[in-house]
Protein backbone atom coordinates (compact mmCIF):
# COMPACT_ATOMS: atom_id res chain seq x y z
CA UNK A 1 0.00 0.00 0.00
CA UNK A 2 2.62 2.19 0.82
CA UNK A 3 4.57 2.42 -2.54
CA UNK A 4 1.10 3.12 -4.52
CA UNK A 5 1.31 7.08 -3.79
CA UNK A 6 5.38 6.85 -3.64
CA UNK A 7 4.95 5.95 -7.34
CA UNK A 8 2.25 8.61 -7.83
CA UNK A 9 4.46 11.16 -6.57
CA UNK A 10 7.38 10.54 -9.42
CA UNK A 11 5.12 11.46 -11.56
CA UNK A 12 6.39 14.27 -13.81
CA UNK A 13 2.87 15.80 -13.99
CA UNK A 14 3.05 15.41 -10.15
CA UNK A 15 6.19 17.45 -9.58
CA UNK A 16 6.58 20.51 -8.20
CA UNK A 17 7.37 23.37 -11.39
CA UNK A 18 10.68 25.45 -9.88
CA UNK A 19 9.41 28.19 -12.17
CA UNK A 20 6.63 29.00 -10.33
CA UNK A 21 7.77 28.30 -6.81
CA UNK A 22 6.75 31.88 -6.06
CA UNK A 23 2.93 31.47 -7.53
CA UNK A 24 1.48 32.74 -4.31
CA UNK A 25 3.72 36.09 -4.21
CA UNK A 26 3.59 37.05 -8.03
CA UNK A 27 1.44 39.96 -9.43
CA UNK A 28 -1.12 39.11 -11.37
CA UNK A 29 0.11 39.75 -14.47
CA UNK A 30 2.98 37.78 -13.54
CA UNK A 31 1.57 35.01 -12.47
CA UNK A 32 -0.73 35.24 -15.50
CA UNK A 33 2.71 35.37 -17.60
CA UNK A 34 4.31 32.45 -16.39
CA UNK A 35 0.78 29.95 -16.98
CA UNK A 36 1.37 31.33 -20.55
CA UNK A 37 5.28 30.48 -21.05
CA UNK A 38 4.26 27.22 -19.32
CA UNK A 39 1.16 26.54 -22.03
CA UNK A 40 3.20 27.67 -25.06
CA UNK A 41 4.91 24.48 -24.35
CA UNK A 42 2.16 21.98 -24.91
CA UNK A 43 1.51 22.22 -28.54
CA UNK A 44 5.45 21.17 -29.17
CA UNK A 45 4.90 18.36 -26.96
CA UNK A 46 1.80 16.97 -28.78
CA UNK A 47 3.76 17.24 -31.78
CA UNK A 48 6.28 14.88 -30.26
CA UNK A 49 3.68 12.26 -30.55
CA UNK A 50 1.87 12.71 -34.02
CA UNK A 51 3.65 9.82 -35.40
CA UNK A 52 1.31 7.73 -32.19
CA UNK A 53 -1.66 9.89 -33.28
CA UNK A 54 -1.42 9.23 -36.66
CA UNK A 55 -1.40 5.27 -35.95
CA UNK A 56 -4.34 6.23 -33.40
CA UNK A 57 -6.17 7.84 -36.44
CA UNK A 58 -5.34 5.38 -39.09
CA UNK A 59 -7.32 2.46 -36.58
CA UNK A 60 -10.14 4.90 -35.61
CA UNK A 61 -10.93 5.25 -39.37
CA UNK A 62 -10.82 1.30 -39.70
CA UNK A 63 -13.19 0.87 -37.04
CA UNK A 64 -15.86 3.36 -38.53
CA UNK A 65 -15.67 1.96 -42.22
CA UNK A 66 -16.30 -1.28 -40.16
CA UNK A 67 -19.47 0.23 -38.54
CA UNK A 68 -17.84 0.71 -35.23
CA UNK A 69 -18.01 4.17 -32.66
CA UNK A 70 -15.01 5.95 -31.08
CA UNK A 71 -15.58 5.51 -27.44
CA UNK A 72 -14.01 8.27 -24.97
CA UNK A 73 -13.49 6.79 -21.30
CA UNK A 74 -11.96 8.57 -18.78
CA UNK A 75 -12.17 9.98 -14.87
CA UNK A 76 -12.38 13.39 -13.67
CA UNK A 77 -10.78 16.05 -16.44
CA UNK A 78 -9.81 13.41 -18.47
CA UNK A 79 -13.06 12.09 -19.07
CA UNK A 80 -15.06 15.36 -19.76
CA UNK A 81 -12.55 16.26 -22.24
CA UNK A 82 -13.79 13.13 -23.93
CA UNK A 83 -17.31 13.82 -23.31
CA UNK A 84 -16.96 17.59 -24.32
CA UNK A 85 -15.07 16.28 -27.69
CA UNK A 86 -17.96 13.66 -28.29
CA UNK A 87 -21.08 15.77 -28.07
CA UNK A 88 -19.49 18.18 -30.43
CA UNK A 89 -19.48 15.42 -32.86
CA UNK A 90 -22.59 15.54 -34.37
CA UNK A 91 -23.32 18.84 -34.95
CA UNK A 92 -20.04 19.79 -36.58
CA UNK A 93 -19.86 16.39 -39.10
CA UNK A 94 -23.75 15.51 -39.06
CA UNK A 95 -23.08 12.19 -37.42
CA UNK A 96 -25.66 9.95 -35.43
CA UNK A 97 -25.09 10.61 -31.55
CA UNK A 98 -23.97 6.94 -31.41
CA UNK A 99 -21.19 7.44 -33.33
CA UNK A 100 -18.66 8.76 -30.66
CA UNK A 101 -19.28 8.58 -26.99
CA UNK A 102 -18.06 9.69 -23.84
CA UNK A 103 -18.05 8.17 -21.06
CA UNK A 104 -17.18 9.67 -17.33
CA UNK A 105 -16.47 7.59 -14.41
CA UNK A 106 -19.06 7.78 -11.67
CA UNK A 107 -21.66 8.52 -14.40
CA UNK A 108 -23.09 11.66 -16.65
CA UNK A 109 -23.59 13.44 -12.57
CA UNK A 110 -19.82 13.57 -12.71
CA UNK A 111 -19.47 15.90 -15.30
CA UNK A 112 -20.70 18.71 -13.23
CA UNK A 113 -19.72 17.68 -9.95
CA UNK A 114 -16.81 15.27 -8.41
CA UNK A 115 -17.94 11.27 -7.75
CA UNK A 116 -15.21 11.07 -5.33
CA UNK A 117 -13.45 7.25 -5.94
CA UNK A 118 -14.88 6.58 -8.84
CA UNK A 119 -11.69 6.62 -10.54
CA UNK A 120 -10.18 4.28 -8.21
CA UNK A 121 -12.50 1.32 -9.27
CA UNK A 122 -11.31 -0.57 -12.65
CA UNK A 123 -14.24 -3.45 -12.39
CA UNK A 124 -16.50 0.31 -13.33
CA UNK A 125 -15.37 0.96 -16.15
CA UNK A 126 -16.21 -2.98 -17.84
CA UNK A 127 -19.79 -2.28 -15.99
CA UNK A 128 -19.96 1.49 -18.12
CA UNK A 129 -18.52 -0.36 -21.07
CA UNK A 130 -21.11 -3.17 -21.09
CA UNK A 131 -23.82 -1.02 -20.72
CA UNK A 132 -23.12 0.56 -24.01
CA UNK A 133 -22.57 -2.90 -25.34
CA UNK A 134 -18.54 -2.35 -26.66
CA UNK A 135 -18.30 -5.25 -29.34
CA UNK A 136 -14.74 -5.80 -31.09
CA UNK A 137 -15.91 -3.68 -34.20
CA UNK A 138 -15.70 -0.26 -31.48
CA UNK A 139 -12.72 1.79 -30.57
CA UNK A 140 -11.73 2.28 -26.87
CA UNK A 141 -10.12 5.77 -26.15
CA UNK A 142 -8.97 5.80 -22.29
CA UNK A 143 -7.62 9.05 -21.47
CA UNK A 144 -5.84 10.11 -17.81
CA UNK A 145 -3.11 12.38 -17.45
CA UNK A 146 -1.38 10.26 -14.66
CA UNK A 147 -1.42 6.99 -17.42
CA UNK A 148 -1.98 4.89 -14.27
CA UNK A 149 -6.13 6.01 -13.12
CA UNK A 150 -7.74 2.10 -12.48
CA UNK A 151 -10.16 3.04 -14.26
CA UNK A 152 -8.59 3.85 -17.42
CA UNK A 153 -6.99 0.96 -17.03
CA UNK A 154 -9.99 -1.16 -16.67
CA UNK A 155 -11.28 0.37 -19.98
CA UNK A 156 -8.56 -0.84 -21.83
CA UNK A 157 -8.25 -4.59 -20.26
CA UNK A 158 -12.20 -4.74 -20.91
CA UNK A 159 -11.76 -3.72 -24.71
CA UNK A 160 -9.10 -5.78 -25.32
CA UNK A 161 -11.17 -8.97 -23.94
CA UNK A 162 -14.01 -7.93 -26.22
CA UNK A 163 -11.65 -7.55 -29.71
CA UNK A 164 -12.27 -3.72 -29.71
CA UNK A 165 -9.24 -1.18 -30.09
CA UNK A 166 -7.99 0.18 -27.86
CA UNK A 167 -5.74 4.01 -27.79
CA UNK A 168 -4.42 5.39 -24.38
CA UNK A 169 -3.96 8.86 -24.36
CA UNK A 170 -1.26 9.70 -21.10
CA UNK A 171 0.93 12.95 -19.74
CA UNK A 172 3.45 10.82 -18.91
CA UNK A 173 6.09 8.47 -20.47
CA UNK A 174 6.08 4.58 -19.49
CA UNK A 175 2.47 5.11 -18.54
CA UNK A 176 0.81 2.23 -17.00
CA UNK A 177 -2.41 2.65 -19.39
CA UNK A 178 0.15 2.38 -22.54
CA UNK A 179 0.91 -1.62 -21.86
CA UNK A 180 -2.72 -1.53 -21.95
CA UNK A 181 -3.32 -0.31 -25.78
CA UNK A 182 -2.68 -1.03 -29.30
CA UNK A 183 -1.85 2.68 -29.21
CA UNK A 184 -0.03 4.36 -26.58
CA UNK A 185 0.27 8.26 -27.23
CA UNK A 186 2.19 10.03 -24.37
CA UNK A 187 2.34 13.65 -24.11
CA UNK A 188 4.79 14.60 -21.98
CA UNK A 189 3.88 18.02 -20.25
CA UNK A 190 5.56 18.09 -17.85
CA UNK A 191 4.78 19.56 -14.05
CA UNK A 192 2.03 21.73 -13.68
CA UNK A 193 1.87 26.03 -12.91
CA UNK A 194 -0.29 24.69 -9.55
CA UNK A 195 1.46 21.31 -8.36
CA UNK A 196 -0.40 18.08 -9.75
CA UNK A 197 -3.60 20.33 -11.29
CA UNK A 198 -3.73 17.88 -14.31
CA UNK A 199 -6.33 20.26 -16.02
CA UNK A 200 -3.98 22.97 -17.15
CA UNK A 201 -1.41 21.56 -19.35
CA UNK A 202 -1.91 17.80 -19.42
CA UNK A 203 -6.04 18.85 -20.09
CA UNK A 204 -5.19 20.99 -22.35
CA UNK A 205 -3.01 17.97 -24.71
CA UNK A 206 -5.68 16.04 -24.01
CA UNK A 207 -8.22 18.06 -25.37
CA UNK A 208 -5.41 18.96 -28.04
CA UNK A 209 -5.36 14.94 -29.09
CA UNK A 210 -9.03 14.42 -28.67
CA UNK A 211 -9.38 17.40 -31.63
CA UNK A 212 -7.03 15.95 -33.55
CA UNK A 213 -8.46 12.04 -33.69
CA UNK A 214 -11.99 12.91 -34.49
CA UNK A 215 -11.35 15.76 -37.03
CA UNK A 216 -8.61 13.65 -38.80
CA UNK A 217 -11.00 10.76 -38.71
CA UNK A 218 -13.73 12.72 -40.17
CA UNK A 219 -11.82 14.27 -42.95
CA UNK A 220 -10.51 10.53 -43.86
CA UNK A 221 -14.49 9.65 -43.83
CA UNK A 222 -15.61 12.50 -45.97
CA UNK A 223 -16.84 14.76 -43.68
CA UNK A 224 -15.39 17.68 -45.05
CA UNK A 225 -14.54 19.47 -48.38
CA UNK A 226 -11.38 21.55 -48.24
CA UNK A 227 -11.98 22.68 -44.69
CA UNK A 228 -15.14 23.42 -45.08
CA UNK A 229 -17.73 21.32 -42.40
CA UNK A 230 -19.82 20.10 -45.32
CA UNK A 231 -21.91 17.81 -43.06
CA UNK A 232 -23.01 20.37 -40.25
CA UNK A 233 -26.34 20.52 -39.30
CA UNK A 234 -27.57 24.02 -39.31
CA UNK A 235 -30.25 23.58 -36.27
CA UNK A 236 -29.68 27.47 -35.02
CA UNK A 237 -29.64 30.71 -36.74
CA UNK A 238 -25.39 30.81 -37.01
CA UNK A 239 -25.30 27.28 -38.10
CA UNK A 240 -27.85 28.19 -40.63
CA UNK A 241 -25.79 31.66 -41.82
CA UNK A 242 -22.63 29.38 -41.82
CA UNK A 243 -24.24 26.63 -43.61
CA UNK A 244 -24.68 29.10 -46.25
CA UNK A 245 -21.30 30.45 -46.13
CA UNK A 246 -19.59 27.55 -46.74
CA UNK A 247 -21.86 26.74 -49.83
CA UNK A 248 -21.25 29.68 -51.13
CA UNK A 249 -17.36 29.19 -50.59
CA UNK A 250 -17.27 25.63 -51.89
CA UNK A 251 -18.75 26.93 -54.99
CA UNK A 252 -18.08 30.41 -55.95
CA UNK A 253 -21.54 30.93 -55.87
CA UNK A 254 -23.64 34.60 -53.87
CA UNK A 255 -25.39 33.71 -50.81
CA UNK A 256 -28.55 34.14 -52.07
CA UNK A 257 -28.22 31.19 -54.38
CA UNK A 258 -26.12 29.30 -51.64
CA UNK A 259 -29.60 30.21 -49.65
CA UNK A 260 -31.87 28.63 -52.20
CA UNK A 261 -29.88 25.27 -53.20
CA UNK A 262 -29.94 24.88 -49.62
CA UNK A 263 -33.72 24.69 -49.36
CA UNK A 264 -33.66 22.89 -52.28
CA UNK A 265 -31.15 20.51 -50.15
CA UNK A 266 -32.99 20.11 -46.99
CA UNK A 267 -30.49 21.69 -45.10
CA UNK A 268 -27.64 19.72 -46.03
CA UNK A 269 -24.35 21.92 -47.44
CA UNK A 270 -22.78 18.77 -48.72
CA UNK A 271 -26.14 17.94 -51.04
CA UNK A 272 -25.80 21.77 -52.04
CA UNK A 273 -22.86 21.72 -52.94
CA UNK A 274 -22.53 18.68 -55.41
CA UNK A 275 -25.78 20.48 -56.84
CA UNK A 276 -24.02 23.20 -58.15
CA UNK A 277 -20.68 21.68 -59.04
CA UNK A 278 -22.56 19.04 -60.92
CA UNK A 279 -25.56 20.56 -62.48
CA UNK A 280 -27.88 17.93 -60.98
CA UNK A 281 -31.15 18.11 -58.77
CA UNK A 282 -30.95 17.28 -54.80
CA UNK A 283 -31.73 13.34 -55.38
CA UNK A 284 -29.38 13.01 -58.37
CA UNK A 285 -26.55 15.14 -55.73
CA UNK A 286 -27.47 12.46 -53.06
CA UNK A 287 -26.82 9.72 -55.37
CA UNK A 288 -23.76 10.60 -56.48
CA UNK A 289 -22.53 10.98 -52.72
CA UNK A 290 -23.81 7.64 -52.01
CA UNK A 291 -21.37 6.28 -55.02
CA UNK A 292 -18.63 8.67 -53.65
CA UNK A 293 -19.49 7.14 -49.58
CA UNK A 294 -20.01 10.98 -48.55
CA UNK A 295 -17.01 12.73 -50.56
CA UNK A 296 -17.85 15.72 -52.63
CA UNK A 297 -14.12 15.74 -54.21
CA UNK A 298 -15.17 12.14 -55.99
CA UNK A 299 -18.53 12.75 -56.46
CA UNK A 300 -17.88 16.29 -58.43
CA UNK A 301 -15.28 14.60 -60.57
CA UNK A 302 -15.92 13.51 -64.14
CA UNK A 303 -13.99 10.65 -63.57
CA UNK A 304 -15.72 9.82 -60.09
CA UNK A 305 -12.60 9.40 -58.14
């Protein structure tokens, strides 16, 4: 029992930052400074592990084409990041809900408010993982910044006993969730501005990853034309104002007419779209996507590729 927090404690996201020894005595501006210098550091260490997020990517898109979701697990920051990545899902590609999930230990209550031990029970997270009924076609994404949360770790045991894959995302290197994953991607950040406060830099890699996977993914699945969000679902009035803005862009075309091809589209910018490069009608637009799987590029193209 005793060498459970010793290891805990050399933990690089655990150790105390010598550059901000003096937190509690700086002006604010200071202070304010020194969080900065410390953030402008994370982006160079996520880039340290694209080649890992690339792999990460490559199996998330096989598992979609394969009918499978992405499935975020996590505790505490780790796992709202995941939720907060997976309910932006389907307004921004026009995917089904079901697609991507998030799940939190100590339930969809923790997301607002600390379920104290919840992270510290791995047999939890095959209960949360069952209830969604993980088969080996879905992808398990475990995130915690420590690489060592139990359970994280149970995630990852449970979704390799089912077939599914499975991608740790840690803060640390040798992480105990990595021996746990097809894919281990460690972002080193390094210690925190406020000792072992896990959701200032290591959150924010984390949420820099989970951006990364599921916009990558989408573009490989045709969710998007240039980088235009050709599948968003315009369900307010900005969505509806960008919806036609990015018609318009796609095609060259005022957004008055962007306006109009979109009611003649239902709504849909992608459908819009292949209506005016094409010169077809909305259902001869949706077929051609269907022969395409959902890319305008291909189904624009006299040649169809």
């Amino acid at each position: 029992m005793n060498s459970r927090p010793h290891r805990i404690a050399a933990l690089t996201t655990e150790l105390a930052n010598p550059r901000t020894a003096t937190l509690d005595s700086m002006p604010v501006e200071e202070l304010l400074r020194a969080m900065n210098a410390e953030d402008a550091g994370v982006a160079a260490a996520v880039a340290q592990a694209i080649p890992a997020i690339t792999r990460a990517v490559e199996h998330l898109v096989e598992a979609r084409r394969g009918g499978g979701r992405l499935i975020y697990i996590g505790a505490g920051t780790s796992g709202r990041l995941g939720v907060l990545d997976a309910v932006e899902c389907p307004p921004t590609f026009g995917i089904d809900p079901r697609e991507v999930l998030g799940l939190i230990a100590g339930g969809p209550d923790a997301f607002t408010q600390a379920v104290e031990g919840a992270e510290d029970d791995p047999a939890r997270a095959e209960q949360d993982l069952s209830a969604v009924h993980l088969t080996a076609a879905d992808a398990v994404v475990a995130l915690a910044a420590s690489g060592r949360t139990p359970y994280a770790i149970g995630a990852l045991r449970y979704g390799r006993a089912v077939g599914a894959t499975t991608i740790a995302i840690s803060c640390n290197r040798n992480a105990e969730t990595s021996a746990h994953a097809d894919v281990a991607i460690e972002i080193e950040t390094g210690p925190e501005v406020l000792t072992g406060s896990t959701r200032l830099k290591a959150g924010t890699a984390q949420k820099m990853v989970c951006n990364m996977l599921t916009t990558a993914t989408m573009v490989q699945d045709g969710k998007v034309y240039g980088n235009l969000m050709v599948d968003v679902h315009p369900t307010n009035a900005k969505l509806v104002d960008r919806a036609r803005r990015i018609v318009a862009e796609a095609t060259g075309i005022d957004l008055r007419t962007a306006a109009a091809l979109l009611d003649a589209a239902d709504g849909h910018p992608k459908t819009a779209i292949v209506m005016q490069l094409a010169g077809v009608d909305a259902a001869a637009a949706r077929a051609l996507l269907v022969r395409s799987n959902g890319f305008v590029r291909a189904a624009t193209s006299p040649t169809g590729a």
